[in-house]
PDB file of N, CA and C in Angstrom:
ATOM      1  N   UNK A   1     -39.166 -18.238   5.374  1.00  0.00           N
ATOM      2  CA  UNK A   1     -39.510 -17.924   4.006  1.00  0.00           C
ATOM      3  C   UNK A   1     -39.990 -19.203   3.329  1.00  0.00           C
ATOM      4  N   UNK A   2     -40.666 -19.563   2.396  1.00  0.00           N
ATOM      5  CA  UNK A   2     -41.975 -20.092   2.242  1.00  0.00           C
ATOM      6  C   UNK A   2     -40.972 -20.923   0.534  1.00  0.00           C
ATOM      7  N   UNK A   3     -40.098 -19.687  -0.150  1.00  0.00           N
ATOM      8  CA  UNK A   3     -39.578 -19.546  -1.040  1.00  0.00           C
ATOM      9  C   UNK A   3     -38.199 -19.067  -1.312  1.00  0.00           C
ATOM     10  N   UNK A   4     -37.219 -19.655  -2.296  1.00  0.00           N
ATOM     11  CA  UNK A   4     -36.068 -19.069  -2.265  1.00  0.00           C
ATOM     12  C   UNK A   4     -36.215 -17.672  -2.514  1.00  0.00           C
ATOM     13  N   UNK A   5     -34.883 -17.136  -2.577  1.00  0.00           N
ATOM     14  CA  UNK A   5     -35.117 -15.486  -2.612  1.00  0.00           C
ATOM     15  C   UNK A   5     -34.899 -15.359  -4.231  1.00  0.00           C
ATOM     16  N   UNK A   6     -35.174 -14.442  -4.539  1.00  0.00           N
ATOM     17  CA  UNK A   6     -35.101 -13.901  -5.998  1.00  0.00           C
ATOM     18  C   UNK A   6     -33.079 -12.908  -6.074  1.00  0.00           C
ATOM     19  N   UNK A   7     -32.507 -13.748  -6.615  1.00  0.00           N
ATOM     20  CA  UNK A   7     -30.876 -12.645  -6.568  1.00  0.00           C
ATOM     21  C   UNK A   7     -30.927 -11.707  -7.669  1.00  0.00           C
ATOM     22  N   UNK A   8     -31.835 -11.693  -8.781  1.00  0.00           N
ATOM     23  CA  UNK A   8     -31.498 -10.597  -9.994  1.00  0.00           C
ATOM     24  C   UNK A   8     -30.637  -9.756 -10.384  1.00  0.00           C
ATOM     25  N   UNK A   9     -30.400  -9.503 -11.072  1.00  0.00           N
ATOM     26  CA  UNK A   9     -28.930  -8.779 -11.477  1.00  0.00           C
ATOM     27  C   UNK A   9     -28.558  -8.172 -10.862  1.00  0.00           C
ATOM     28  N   UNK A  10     -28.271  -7.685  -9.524  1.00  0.00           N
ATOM     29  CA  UNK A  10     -27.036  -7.053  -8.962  1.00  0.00           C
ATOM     30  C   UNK A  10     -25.667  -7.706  -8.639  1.00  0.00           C
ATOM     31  N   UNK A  11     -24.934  -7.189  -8.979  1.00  0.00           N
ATOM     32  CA  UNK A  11     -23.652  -8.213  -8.926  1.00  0.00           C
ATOM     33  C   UNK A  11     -22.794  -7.555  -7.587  1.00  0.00           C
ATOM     34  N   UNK A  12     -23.669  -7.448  -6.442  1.00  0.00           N
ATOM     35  CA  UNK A  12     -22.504  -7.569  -5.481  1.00  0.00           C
ATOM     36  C   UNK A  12     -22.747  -8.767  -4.502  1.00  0.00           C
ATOM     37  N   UNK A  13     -22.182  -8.801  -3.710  1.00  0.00           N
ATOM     38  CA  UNK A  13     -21.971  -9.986  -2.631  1.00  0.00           C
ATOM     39  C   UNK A  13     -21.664  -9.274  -1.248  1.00  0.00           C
ATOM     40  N   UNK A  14     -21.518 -10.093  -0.570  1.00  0.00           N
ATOM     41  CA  UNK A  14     -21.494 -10.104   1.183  1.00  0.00           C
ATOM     42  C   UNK A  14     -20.195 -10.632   1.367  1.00  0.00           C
ATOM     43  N   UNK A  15     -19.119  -9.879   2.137  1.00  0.00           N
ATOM     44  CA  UNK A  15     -17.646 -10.467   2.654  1.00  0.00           C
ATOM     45  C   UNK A  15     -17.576 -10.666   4.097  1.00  0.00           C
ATOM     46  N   UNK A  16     -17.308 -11.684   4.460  1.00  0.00           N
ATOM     47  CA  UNK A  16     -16.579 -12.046   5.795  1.00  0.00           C
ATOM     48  C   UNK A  16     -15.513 -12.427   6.166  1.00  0.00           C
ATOM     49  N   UNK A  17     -14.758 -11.420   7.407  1.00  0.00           N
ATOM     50  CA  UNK A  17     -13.549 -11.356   7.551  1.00  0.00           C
ATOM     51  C   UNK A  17     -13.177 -12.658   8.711  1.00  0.00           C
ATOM     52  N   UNK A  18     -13.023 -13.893   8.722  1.00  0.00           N
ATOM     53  CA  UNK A  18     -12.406 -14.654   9.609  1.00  0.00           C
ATOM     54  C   UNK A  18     -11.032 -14.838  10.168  1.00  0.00           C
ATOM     55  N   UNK A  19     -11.100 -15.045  11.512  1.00  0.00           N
ATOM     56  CA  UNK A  19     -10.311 -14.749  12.366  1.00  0.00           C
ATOM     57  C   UNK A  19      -9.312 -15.634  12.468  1.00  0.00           C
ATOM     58  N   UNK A  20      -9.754 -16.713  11.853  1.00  0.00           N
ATOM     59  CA  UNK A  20      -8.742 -18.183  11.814  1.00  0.00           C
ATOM     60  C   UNK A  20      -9.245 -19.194  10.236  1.00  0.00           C
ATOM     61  N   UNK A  21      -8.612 -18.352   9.544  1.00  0.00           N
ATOM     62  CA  UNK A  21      -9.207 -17.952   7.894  1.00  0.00           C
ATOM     63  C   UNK A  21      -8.721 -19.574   7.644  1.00  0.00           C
ATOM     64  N   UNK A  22      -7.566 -20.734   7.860  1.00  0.00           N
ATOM     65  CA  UNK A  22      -7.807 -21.978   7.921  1.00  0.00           C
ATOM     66  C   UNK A  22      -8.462 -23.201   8.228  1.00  0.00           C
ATOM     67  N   UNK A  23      -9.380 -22.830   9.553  1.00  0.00           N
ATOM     68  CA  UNK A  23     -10.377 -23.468  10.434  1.00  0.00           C
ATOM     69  C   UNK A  23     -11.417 -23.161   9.544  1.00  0.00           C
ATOM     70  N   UNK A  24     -11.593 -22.095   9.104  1.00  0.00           N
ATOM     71  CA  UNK A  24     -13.100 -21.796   8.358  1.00  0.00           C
ATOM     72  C   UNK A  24     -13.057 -22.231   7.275  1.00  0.00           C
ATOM     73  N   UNK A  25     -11.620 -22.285   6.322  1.00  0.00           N
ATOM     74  CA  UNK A  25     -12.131 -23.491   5.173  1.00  0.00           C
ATOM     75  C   UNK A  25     -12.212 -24.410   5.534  1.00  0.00           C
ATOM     76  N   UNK A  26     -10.954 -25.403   6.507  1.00  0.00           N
ATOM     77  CA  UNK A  26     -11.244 -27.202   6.387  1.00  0.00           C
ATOM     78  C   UNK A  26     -13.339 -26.810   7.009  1.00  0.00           C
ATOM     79  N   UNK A  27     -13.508 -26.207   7.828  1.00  0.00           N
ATOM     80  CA  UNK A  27     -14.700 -26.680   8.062  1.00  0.00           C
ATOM     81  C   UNK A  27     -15.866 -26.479   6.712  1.00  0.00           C
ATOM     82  N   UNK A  28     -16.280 -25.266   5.947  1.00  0.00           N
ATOM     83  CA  UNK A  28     -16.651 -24.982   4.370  1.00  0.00           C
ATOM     84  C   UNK A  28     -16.070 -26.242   3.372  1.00  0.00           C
ATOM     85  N   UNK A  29     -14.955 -26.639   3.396  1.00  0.00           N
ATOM     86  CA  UNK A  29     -14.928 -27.728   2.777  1.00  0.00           C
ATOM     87  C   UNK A  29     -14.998 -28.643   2.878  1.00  0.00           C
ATOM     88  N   UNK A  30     -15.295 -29.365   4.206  1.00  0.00           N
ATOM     89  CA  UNK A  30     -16.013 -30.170   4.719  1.00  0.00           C
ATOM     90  C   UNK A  30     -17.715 -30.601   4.463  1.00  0.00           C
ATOM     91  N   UNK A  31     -18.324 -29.074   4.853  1.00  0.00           N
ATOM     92  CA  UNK A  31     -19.734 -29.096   4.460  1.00  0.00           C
ATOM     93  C   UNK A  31     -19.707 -29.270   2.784  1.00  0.00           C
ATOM     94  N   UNK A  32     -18.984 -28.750   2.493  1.00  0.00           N
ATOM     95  CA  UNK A  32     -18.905 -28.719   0.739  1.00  0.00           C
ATOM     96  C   UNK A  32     -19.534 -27.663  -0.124  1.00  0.00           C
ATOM     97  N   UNK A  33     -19.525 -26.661   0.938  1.00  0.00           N
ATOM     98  CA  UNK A  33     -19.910 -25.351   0.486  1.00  0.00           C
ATOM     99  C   UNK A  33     -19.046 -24.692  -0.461  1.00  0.00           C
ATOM    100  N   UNK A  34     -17.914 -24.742  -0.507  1.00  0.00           N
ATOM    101  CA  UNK A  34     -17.061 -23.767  -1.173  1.00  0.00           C
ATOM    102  C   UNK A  34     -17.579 -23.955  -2.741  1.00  0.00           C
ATOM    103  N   UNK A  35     -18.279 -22.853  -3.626  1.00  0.00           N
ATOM    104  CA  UNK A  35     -18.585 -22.855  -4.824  1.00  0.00           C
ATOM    105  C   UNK A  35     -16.946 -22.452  -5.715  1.00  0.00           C
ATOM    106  N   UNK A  36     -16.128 -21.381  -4.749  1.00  0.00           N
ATOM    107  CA  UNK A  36     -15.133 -20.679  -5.911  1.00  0.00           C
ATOM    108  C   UNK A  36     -14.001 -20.333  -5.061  1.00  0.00           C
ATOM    109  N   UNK A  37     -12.576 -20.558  -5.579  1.00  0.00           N
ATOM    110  CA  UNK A  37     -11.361 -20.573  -4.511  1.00  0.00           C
ATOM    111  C   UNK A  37     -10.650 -19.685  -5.295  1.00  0.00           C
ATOM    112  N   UNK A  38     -10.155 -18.570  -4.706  1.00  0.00           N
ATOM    113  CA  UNK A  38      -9.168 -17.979  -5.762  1.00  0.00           C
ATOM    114  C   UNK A  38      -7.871 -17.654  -4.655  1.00  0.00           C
ATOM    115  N   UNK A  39      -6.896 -19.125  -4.829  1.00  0.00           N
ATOM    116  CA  UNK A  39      -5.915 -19.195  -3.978  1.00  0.00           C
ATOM    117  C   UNK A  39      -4.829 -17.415  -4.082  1.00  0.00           C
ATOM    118  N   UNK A  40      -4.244 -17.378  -5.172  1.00  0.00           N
ATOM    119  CA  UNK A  40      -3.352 -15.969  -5.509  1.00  0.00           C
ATOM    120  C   UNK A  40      -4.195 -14.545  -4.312  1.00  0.00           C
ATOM    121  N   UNK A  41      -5.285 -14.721  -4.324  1.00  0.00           N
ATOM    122  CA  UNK A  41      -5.965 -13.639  -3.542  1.00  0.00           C
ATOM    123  C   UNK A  41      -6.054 -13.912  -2.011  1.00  0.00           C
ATOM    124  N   UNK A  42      -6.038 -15.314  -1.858  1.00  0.00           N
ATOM    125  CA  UNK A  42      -6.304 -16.068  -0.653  1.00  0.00           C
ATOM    126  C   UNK A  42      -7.753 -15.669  -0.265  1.00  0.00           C
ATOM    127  N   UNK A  43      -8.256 -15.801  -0.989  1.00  0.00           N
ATOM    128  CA  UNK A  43      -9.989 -15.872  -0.934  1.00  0.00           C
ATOM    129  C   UNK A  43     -10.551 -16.928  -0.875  1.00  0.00           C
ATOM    130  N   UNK A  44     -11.957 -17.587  -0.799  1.00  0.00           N
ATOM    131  CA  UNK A  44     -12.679 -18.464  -1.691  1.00  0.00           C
ATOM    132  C   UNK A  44     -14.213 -17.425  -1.241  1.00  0.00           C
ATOM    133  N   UNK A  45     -14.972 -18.698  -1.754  1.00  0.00           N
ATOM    134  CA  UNK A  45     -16.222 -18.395  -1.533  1.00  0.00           C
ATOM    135  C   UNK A  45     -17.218 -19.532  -1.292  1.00  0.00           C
ATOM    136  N   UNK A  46     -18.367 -19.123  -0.500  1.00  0.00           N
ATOM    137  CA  UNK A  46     -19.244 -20.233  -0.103  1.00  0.00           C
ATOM    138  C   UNK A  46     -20.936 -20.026  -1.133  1.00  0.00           C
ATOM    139  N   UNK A  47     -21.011 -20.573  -0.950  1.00  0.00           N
ATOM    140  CA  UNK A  47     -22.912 -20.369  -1.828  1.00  0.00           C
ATOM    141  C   UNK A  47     -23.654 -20.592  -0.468  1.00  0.00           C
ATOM    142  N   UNK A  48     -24.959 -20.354  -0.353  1.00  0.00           N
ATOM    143  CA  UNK A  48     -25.688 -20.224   0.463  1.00  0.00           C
ATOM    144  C   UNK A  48     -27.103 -21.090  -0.113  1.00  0.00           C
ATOM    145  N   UNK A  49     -27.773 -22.223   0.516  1.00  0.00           N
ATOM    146  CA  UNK A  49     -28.926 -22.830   0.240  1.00  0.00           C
ATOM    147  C   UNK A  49     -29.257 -21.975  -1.365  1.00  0.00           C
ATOM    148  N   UNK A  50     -29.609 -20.662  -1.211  1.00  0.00           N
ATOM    149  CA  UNK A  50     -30.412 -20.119  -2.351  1.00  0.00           C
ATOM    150  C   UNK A  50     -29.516 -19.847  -3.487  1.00  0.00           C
ATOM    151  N   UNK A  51     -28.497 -20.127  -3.771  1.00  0.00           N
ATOM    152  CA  UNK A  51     -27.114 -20.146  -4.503  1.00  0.00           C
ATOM    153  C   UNK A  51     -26.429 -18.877  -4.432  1.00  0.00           C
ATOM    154  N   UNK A  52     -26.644 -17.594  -3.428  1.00  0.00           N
ATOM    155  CA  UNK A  52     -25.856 -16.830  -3.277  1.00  0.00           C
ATOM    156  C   UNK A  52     -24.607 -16.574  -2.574  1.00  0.00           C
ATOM    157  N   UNK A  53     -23.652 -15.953  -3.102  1.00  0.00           N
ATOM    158  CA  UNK A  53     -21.810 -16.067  -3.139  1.00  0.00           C
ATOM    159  C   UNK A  53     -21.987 -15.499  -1.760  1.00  0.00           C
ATOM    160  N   UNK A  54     -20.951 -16.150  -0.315  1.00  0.00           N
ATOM    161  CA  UNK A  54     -20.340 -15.337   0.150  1.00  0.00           C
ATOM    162  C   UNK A  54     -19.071 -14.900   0.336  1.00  0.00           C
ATOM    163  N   UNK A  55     -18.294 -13.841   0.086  1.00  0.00           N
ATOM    164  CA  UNK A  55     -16.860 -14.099   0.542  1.00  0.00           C
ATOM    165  C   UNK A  55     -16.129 -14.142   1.597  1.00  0.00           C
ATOM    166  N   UNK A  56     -15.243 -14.973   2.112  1.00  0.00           N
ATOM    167  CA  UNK A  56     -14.584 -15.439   3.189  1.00  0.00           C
ATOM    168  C   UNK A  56     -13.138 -14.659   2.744  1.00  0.00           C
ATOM    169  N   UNK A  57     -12.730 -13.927   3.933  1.00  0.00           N
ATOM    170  CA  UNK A  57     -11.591 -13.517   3.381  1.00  0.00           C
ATOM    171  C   UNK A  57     -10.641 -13.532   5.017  1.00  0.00           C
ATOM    172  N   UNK A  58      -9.208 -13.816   4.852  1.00  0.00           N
ATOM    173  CA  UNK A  58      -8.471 -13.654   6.519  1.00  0.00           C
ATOM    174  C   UNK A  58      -8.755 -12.118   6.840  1.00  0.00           C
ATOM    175  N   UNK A  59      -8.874 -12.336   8.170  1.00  0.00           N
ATOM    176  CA  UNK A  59      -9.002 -11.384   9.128  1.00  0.00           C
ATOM    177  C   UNK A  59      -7.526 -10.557   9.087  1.00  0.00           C
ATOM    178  N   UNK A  60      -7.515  -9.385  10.204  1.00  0.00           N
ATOM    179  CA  UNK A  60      -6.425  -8.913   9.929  1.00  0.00           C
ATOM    180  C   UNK A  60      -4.838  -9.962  10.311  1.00  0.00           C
TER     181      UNK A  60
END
């Protein structure tokens, strides 16, 4: 793509379930991706080059 993508008002996002939900932050916070952490949920989230949210969430 030539150009970032256009996100316009839809407000949903993309979730991913990781399997070793600790390994995948130190490494996200390493790169320094993590835009948003919401520890109580045990969530965070990463941004993507074009500033879109993804969510990282533990696996079962």
């Amino acid at each position: 793509m030539d150009r970032p993508y256009e996100l316009g008002d839809n407000e949903i996002h993309l979730a991913f379930a990781v399997d070793d939900f600790d390994a995948a932050y130190k490494k996200h916070k390493e790169m320094g991706c993590i835009c948003f952490e919401n520890p109580s949920m045990g969530i965070y989230f990463i941004e993507d080059p074009d500033g879109y949210w993804l969510e990282i969430v533990p696996g079962k």
